[in-house]
PDB file of N, CA and C in Angstrom:
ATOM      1  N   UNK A   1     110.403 233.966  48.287  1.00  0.00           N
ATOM      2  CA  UNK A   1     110.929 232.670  48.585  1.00  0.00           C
ATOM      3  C   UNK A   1     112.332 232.790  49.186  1.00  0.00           C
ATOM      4  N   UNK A   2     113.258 233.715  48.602  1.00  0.00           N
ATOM      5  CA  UNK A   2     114.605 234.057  49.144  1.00  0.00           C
ATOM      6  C   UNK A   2     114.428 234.414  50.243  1.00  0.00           C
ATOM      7  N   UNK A   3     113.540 235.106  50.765  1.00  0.00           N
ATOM      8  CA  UNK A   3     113.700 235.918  52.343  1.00  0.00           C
ATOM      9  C   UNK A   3     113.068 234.796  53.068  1.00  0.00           C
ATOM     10  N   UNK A   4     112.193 233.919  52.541  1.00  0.00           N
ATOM     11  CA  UNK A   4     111.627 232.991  53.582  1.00  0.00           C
ATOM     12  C   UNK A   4     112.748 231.819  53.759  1.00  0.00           C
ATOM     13  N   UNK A   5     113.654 231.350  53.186  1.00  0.00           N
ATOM     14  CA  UNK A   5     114.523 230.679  53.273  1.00  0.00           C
ATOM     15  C   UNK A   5     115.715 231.001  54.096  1.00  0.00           C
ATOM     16  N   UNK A   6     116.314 232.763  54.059  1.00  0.00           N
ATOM     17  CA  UNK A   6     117.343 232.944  54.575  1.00  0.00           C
ATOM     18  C   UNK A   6     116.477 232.905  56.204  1.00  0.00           C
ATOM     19  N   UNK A   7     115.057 232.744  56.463  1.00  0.00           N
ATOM     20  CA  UNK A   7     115.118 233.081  57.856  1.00  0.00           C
ATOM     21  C   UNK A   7     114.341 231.684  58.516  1.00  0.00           C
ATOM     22  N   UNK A   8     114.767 230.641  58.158  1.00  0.00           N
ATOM     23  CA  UNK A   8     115.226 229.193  58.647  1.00  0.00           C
ATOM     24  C   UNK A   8     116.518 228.872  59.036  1.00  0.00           C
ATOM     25  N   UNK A   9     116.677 227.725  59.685  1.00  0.00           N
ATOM     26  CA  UNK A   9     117.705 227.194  60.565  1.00  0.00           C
ATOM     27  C   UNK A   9     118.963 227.212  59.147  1.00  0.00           C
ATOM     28  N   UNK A  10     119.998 227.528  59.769  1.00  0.00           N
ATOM     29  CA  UNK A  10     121.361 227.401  59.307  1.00  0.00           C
ATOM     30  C   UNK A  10     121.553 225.976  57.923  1.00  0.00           C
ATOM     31  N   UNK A  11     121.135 224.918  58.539  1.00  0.00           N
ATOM     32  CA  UNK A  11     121.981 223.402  58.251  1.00  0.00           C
ATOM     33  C   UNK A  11     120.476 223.948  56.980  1.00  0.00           C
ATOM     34  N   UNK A  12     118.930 224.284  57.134  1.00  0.00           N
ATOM     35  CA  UNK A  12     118.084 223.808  56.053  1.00  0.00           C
ATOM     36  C   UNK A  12     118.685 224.955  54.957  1.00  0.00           C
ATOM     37  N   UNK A  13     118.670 225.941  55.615  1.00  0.00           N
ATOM     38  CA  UNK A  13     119.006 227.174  54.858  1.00  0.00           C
ATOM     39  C   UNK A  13     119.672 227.483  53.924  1.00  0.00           C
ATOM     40  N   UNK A  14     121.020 226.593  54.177  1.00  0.00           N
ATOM     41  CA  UNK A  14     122.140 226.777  52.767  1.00  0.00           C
ATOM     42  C   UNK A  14     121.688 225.700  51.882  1.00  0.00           C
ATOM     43  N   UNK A  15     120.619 224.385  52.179  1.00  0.00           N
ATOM     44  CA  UNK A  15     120.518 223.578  51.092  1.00  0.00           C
ATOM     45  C   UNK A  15     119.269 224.645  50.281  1.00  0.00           C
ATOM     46  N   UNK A  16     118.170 224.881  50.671  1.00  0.00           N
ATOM     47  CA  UNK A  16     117.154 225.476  49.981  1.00  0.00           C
ATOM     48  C   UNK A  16     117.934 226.991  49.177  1.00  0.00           C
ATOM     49  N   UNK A  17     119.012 227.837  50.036  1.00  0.00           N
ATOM     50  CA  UNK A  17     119.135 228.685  49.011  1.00  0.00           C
ATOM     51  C   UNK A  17     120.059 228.207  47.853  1.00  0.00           C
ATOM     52  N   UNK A  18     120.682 226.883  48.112  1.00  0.00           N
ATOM     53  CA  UNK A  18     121.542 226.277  46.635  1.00  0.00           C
ATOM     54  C   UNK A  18     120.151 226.315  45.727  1.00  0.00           C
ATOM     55  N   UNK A  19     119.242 225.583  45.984  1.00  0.00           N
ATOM     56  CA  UNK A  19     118.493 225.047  45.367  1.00  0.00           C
ATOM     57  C   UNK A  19     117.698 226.400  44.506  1.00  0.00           C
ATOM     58  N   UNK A  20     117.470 227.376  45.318  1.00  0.00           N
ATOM     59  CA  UNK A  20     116.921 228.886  44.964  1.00  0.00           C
ATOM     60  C   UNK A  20     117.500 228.960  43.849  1.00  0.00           C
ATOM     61  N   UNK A  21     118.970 228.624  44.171  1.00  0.00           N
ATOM     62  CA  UNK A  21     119.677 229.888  42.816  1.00  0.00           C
ATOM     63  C   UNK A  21     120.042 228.879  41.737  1.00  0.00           C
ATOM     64  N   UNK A  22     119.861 227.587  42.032  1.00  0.00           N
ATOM     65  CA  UNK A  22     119.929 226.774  40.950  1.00  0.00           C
ATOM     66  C   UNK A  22     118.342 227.071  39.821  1.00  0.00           C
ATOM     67  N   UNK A  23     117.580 226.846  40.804  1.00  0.00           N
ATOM     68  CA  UNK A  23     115.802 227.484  39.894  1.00  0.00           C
ATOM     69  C   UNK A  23     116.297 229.023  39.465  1.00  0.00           C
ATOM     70  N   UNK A  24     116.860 229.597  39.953  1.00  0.00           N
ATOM     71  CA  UNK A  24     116.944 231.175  39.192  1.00  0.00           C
ATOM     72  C   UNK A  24     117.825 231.039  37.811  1.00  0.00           C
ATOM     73  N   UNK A  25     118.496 230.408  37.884  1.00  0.00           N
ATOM     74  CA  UNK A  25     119.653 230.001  37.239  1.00  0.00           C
ATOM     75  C   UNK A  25     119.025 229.296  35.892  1.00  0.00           C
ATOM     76  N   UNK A  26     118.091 228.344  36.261  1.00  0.00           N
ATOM     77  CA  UNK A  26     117.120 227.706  35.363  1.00  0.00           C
ATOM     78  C   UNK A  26     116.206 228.678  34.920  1.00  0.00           C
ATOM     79  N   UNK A  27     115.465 229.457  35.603  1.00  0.00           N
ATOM     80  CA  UNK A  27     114.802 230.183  35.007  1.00  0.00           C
ATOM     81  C   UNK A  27     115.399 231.191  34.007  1.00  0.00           C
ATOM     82  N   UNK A  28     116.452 231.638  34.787  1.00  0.00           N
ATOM     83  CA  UNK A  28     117.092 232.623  33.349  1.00  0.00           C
ATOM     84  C   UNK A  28     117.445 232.172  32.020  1.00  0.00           C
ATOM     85  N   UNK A  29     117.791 230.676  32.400  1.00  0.00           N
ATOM     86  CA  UNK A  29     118.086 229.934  30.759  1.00  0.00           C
ATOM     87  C   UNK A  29     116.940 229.811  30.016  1.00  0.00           C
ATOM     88  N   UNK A  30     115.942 229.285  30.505  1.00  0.00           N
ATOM     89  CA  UNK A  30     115.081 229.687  29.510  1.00  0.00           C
ATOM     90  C   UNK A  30     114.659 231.179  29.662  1.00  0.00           C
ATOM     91  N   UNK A  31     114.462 232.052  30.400  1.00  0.00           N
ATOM     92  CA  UNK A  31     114.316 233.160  29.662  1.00  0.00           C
ATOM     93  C   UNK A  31     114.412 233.403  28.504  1.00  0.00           C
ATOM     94  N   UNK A  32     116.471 233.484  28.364  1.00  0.00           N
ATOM     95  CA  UNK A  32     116.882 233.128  27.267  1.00  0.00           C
ATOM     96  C   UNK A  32     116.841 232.577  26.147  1.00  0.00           C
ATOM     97  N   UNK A  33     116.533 231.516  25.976  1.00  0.00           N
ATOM     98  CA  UNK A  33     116.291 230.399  25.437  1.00  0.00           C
ATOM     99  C   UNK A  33     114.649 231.306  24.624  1.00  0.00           C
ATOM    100  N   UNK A  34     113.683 231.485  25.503  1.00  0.00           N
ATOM    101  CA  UNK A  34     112.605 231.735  24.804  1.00  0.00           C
ATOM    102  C   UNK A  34     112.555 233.039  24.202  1.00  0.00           C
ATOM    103  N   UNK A  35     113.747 234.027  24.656  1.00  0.00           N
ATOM    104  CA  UNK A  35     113.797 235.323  23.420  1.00  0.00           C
ATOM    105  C   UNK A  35     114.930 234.782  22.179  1.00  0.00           C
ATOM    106  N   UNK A  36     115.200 234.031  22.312  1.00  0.00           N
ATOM    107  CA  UNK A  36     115.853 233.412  21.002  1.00  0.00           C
ATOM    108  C   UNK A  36     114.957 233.116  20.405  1.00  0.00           C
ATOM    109  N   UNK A  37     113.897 232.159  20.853  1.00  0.00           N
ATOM    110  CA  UNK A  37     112.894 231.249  20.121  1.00  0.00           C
ATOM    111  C   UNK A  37     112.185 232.520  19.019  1.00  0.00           C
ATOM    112  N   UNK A  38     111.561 233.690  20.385  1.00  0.00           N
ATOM    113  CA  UNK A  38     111.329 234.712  19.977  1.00  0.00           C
ATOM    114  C   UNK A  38     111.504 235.291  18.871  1.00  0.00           C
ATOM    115  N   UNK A  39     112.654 235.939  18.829  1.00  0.00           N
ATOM    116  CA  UNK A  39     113.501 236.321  18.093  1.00  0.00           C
ATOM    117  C   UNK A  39     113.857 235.737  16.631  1.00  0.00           C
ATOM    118  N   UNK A  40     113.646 234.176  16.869  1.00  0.00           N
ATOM    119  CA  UNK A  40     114.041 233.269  15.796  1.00  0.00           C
ATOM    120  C   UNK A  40     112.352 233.530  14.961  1.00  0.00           C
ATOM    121  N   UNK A  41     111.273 233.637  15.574  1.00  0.00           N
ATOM    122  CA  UNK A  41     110.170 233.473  15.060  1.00  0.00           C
ATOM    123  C   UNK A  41     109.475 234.746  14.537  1.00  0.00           C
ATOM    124  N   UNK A  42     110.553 235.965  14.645  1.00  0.00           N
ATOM    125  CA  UNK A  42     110.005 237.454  14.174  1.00  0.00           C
ATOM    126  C   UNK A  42     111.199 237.052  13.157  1.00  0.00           C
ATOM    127  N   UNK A  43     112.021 236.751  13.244  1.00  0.00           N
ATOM    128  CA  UNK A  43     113.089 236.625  11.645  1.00  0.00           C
ATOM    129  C   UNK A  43     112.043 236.042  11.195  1.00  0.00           C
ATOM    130  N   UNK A  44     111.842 234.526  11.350  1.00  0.00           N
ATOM    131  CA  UNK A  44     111.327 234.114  10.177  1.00  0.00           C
ATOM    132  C   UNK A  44     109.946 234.601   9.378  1.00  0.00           C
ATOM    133  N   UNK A  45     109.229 235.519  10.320  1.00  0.00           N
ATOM    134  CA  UNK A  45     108.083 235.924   9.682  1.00  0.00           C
ATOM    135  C   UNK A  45     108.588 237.294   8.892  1.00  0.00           C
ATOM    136  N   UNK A  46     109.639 237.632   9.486  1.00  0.00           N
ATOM    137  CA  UNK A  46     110.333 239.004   8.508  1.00  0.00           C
ATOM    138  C   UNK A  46     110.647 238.570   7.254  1.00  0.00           C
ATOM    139  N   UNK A  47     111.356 237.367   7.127  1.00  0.00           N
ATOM    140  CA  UNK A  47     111.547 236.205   5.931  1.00  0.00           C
ATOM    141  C   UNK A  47     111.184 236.440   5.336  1.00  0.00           C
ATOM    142  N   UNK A  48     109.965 235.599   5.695  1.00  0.00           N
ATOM    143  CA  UNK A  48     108.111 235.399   4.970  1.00  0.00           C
ATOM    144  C   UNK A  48     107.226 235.962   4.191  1.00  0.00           C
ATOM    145  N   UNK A  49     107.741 237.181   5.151  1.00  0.00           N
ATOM    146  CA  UNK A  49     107.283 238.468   4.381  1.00  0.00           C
ATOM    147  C   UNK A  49     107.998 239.253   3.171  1.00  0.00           C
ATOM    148  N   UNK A  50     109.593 238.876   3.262  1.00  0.00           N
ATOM    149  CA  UNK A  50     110.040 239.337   2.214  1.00  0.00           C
ATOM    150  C   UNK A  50     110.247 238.653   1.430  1.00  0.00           C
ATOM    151  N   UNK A  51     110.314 237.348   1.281  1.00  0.00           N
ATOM    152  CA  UNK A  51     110.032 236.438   0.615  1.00  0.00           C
ATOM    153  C   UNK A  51     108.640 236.291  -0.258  1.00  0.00           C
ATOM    154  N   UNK A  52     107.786 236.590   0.182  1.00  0.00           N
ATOM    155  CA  UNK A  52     106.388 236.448  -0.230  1.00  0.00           C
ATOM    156  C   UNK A  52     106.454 238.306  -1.143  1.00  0.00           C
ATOM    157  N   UNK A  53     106.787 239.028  -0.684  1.00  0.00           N
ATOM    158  CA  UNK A  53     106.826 240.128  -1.105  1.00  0.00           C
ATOM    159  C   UNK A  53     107.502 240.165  -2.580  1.00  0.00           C
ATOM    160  N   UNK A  54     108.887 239.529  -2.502  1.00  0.00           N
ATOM    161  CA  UNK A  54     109.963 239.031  -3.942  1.00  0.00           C
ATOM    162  C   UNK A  54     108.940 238.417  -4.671  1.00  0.00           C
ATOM    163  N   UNK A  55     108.525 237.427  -4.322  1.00  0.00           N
ATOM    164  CA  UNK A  55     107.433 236.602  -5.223  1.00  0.00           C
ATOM    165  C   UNK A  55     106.783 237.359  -6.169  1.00  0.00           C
ATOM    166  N   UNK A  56     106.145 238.528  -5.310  1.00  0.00           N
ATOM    167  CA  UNK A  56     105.355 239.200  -6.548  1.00  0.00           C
ATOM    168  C   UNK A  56     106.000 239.974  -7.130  1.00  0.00           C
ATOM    169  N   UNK A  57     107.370 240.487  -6.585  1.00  0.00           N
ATOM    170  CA  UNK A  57     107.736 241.036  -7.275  1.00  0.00           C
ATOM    171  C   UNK A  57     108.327 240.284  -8.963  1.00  0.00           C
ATOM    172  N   UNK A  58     108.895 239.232  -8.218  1.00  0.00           N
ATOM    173  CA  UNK A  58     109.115 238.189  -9.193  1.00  0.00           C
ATOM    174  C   UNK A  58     107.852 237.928 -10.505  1.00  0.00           C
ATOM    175  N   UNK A  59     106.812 237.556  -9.762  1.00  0.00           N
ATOM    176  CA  UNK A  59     105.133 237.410 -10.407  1.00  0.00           C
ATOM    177  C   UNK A  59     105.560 238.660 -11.833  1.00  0.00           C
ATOM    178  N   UNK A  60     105.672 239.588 -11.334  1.00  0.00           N
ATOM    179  CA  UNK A  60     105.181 241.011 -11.865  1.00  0.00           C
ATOM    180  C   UNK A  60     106.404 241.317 -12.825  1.00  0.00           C
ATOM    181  N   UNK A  61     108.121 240.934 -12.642  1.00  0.00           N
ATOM    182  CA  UNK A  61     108.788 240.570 -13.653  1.00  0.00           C
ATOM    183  C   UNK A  61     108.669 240.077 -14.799  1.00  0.00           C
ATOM    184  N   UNK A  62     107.891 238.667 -13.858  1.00  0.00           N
ATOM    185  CA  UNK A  62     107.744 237.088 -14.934  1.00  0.00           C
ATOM    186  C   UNK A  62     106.750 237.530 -16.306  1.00  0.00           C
ATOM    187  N   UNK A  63     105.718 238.125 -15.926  1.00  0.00           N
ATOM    188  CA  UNK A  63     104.358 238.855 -16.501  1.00  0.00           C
ATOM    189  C   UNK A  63     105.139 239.493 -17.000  1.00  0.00           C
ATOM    190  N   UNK A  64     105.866 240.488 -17.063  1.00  0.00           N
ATOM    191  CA  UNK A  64     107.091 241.566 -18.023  1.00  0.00           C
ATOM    192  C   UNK A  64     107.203 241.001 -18.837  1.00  0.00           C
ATOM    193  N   UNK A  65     108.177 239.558 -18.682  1.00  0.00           N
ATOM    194  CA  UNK A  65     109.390 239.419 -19.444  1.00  0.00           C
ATOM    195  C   UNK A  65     108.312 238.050 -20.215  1.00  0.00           C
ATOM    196  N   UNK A  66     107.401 237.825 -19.776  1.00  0.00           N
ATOM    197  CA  UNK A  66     106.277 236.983 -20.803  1.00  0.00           C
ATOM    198  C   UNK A  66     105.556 237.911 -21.933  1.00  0.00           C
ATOM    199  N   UNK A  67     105.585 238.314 -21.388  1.00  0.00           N
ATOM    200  CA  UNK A  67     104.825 240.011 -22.543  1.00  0.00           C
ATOM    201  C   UNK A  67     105.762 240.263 -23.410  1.00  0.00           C
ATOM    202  N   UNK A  68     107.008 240.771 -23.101  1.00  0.00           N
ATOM    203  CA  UNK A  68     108.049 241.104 -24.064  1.00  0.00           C
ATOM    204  C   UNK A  68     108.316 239.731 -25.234  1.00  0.00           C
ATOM    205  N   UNK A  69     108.456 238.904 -24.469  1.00  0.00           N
ATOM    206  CA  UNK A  69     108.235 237.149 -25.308  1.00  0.00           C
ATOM    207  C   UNK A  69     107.723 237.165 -26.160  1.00  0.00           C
ATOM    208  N   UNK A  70     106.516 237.334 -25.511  1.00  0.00           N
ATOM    209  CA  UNK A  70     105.377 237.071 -26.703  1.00  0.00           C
ATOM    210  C   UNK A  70     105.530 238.399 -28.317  1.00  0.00           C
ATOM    211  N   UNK A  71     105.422 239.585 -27.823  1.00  0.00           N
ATOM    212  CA  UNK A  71     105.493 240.806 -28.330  1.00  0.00           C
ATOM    213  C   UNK A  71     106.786 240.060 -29.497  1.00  0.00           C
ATOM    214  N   UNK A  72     107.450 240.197 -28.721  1.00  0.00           N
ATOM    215  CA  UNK A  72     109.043 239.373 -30.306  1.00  0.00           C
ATOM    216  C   UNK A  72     109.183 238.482 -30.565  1.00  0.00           C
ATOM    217  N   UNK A  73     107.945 237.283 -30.523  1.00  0.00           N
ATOM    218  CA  UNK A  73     107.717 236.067 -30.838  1.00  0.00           C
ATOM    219  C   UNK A  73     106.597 236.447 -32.112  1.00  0.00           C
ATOM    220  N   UNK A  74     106.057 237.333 -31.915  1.00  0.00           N
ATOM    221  CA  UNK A  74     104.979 237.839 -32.358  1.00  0.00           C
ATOM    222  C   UNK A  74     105.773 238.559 -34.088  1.00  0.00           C
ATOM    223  N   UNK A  75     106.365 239.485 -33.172  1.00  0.00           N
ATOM    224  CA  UNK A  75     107.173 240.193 -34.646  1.00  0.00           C
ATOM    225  C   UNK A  75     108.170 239.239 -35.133  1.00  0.00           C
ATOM    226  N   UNK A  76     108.563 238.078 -34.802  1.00  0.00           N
ATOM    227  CA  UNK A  76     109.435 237.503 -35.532  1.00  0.00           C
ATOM    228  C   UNK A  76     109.033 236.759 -36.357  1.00  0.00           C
ATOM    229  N   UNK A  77     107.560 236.263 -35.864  1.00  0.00           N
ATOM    230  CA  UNK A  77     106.687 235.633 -36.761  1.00  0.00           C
ATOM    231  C   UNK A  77     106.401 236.508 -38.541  1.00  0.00           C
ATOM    232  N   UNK A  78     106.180 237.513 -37.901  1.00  0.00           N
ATOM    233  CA  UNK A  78     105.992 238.534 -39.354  1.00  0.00           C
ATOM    234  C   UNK A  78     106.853 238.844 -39.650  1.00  0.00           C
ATOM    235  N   UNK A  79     108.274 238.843 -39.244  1.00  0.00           N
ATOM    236  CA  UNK A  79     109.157 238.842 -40.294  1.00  0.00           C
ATOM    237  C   UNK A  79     109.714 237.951 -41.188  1.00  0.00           C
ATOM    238  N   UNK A  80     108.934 236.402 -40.090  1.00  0.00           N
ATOM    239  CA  UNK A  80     109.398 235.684 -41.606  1.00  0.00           C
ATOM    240  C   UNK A  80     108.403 235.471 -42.358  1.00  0.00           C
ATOM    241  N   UNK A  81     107.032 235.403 -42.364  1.00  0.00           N
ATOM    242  CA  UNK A  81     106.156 235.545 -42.983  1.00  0.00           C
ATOM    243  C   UNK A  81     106.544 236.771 -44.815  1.00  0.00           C
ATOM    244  N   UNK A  82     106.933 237.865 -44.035  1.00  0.00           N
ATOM    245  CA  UNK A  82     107.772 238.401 -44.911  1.00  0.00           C
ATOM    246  C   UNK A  82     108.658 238.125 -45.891  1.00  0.00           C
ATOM    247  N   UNK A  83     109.479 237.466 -44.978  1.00  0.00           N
ATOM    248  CA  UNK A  83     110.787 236.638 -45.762  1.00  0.00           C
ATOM    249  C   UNK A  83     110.076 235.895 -46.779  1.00  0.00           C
ATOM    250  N   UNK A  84     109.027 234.974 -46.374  1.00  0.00           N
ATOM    251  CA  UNK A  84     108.133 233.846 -47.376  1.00  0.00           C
ATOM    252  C   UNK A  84     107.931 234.762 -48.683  1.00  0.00           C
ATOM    253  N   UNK A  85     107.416 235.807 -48.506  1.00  0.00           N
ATOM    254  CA  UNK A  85     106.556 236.709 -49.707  1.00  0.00           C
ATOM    255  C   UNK A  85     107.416 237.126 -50.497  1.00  0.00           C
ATOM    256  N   UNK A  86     108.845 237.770 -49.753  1.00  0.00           N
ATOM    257  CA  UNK A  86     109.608 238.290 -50.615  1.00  0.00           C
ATOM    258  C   UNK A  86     110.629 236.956 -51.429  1.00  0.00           C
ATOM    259  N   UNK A  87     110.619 236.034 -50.703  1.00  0.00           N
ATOM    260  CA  UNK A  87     111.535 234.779 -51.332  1.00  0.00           C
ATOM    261  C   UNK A  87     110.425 234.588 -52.869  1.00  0.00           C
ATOM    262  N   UNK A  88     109.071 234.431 -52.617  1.00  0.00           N
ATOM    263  CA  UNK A  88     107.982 234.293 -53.335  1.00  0.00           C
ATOM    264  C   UNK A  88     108.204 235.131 -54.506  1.00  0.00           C
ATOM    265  N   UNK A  89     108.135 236.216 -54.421  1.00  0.00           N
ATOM    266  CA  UNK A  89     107.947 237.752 -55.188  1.00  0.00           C
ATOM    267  C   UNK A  89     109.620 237.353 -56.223  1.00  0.00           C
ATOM    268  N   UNK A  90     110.763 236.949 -55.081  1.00  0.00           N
ATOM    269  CA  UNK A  90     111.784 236.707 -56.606  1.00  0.00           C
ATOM    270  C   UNK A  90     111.933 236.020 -57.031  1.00  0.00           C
ATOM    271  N   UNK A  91     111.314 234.586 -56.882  1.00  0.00           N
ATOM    272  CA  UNK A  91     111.279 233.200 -57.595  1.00  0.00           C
ATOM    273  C   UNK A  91     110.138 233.744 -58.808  1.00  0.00           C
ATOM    274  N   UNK A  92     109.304 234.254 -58.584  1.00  0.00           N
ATOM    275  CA  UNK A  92     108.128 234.558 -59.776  1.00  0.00           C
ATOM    276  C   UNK A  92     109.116 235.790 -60.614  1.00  0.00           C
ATOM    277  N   UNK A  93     109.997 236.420 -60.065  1.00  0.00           N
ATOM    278  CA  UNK A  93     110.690 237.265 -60.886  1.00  0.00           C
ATOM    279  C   UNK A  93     111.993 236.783 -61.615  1.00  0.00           C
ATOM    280  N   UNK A  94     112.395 235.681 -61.193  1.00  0.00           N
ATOM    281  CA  UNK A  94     113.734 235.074 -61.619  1.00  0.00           C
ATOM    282  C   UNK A  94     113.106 233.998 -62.830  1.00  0.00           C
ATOM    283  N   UNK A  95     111.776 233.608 -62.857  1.00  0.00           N
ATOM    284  CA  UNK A  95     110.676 232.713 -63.835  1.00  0.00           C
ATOM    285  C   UNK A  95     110.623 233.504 -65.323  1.00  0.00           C
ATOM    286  N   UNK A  96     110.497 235.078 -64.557  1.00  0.00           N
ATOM    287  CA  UNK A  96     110.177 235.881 -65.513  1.00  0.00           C
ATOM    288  C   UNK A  96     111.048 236.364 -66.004  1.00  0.00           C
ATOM    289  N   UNK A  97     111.861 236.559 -65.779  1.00  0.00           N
ATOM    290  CA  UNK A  97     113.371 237.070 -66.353  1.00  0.00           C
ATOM    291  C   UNK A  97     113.904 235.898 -67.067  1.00  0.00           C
ATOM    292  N   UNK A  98     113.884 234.731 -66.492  1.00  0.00           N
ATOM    293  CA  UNK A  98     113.997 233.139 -67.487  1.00  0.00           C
ATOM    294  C   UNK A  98     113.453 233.514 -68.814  1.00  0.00           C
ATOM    295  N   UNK A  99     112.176 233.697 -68.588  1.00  0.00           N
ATOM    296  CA  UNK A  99     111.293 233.477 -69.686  1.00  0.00           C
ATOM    297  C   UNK A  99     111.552 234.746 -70.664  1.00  0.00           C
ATOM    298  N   UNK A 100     111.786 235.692 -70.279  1.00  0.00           N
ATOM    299  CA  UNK A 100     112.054 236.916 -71.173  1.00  0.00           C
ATOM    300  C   UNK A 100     113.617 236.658 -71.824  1.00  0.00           C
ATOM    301  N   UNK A 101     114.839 235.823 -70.935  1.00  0.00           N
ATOM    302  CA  UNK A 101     115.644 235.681 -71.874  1.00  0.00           C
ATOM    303  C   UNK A 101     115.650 234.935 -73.019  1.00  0.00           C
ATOM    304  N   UNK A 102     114.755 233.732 -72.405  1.00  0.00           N
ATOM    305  CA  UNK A 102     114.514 232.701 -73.529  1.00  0.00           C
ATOM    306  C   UNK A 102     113.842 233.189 -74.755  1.00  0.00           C
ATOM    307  N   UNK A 103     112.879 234.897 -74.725  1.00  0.00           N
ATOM    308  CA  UNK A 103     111.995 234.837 -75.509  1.00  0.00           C
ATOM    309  C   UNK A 103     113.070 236.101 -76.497  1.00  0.00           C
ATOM    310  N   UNK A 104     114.131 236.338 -75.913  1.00  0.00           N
ATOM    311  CA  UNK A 104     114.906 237.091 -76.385  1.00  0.00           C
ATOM    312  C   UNK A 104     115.899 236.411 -77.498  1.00  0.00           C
ATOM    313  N   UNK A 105     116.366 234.978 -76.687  1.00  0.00           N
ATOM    314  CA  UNK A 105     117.078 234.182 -77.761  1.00  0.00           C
ATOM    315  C   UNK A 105     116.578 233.652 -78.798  1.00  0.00           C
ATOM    316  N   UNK A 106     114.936 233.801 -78.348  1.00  0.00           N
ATOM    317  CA  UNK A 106     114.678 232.878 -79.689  1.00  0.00           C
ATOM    318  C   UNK A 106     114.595 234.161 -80.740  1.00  0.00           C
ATOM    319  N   UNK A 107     114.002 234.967 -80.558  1.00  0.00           N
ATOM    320  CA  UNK A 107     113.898 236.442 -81.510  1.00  0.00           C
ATOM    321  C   UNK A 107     115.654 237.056 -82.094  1.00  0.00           C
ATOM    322  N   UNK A 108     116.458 236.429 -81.323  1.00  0.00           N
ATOM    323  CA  UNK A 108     118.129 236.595 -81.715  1.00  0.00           C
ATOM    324  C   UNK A 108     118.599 235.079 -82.880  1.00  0.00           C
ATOM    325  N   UNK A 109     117.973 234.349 -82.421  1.00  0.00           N
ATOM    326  CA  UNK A 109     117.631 233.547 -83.539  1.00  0.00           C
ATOM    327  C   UNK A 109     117.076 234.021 -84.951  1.00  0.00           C
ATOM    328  N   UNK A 110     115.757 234.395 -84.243  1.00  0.00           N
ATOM    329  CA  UNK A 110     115.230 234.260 -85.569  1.00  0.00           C
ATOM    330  C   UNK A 110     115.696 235.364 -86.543  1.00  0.00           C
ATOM    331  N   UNK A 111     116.509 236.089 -85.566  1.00  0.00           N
ATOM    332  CA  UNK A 111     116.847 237.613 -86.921  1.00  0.00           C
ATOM    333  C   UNK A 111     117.944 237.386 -87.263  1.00  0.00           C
ATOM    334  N   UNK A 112     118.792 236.415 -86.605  1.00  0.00           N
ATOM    335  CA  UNK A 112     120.054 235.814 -87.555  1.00  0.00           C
ATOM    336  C   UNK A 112     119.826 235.135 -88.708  1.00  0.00           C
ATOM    337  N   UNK A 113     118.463 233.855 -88.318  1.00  0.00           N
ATOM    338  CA  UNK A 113     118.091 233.225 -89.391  1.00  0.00           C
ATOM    339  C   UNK A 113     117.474 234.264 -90.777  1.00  0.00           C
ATOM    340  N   UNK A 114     117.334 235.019 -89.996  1.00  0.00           N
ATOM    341  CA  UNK A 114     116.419 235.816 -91.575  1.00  0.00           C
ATOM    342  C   UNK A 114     117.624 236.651 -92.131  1.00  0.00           C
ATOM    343  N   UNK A 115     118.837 236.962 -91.420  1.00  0.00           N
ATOM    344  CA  UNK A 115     119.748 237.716 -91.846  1.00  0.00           C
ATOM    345  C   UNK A 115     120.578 236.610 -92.510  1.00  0.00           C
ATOM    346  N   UNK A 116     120.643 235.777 -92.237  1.00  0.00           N
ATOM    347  CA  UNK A 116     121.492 234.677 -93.109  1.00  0.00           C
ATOM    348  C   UNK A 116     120.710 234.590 -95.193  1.00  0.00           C
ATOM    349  N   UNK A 117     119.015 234.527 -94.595  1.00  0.00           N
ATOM    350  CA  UNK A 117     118.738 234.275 -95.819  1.00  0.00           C
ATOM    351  C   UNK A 117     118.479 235.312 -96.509  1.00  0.00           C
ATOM    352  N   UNK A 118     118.764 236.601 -96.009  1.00  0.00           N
ATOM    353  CA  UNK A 118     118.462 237.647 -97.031  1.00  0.00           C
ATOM    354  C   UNK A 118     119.824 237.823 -97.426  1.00  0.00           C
ATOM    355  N   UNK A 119     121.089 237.050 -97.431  1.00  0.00           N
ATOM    356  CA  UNK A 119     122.060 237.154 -98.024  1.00  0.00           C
ATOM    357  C   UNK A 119     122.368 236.581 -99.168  1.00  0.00           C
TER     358      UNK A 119
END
């Protein structure tokens, strides 16, 4: 198109080659323009991909740190279950120790009372 233009008359010649290099001029902007777009649309699938990639990695954390949860939700449960038995185990022992002092005072009784009357 450039060579067919420079070899027309003078007066057409300088308007069509303005016009040439104004379309070249246009064309290079978008060139431009569309390796940006380009460019903009391999980032975002690079993104996408690492984004989507974190996810599972995330996924595969989450699953970790739900497991570990559970696992010491699990043992904390049996330790107080524990706690219950052993709170259990010294209330029935603090009953019994009641009852053995009481069965002590009364026998401290009764050997005072008999020591009084064998006097």
């Amino acid at each position: 198109m450039d060579l067919e233009a420079r070899s027309l008359q003078p007066n057409v010649k300088a308007v069509l080659l303005a016009k040439l290099r104004e379309y070249k001029s246009d064309l290079n902007n978008l060139k431009s323009e569309h390796k940006r777009l380009a460019s903009a649309n391999s980032n975002q699938a690079a993104r996408d991909d690492l984004l989507e990639s974190g996810m599972a990695d995330a996924m595969s954390v989450s699953a970790n740190q739900r497991g570990r949860l559970m696992m010491s939700t699990e043992r904390l449960n049996e330790s107080s279950d524990r706690i219950k038995e052993s709170r259990r185990t010294m209330l029935e022992t603090k009953e019994l120790g009641v009852s053995i002092l009481q069965d002590l005072h009364q026998q401290r009784q009764s050997l005072l009372h008999a020591n009084d009357t064998n006097k």
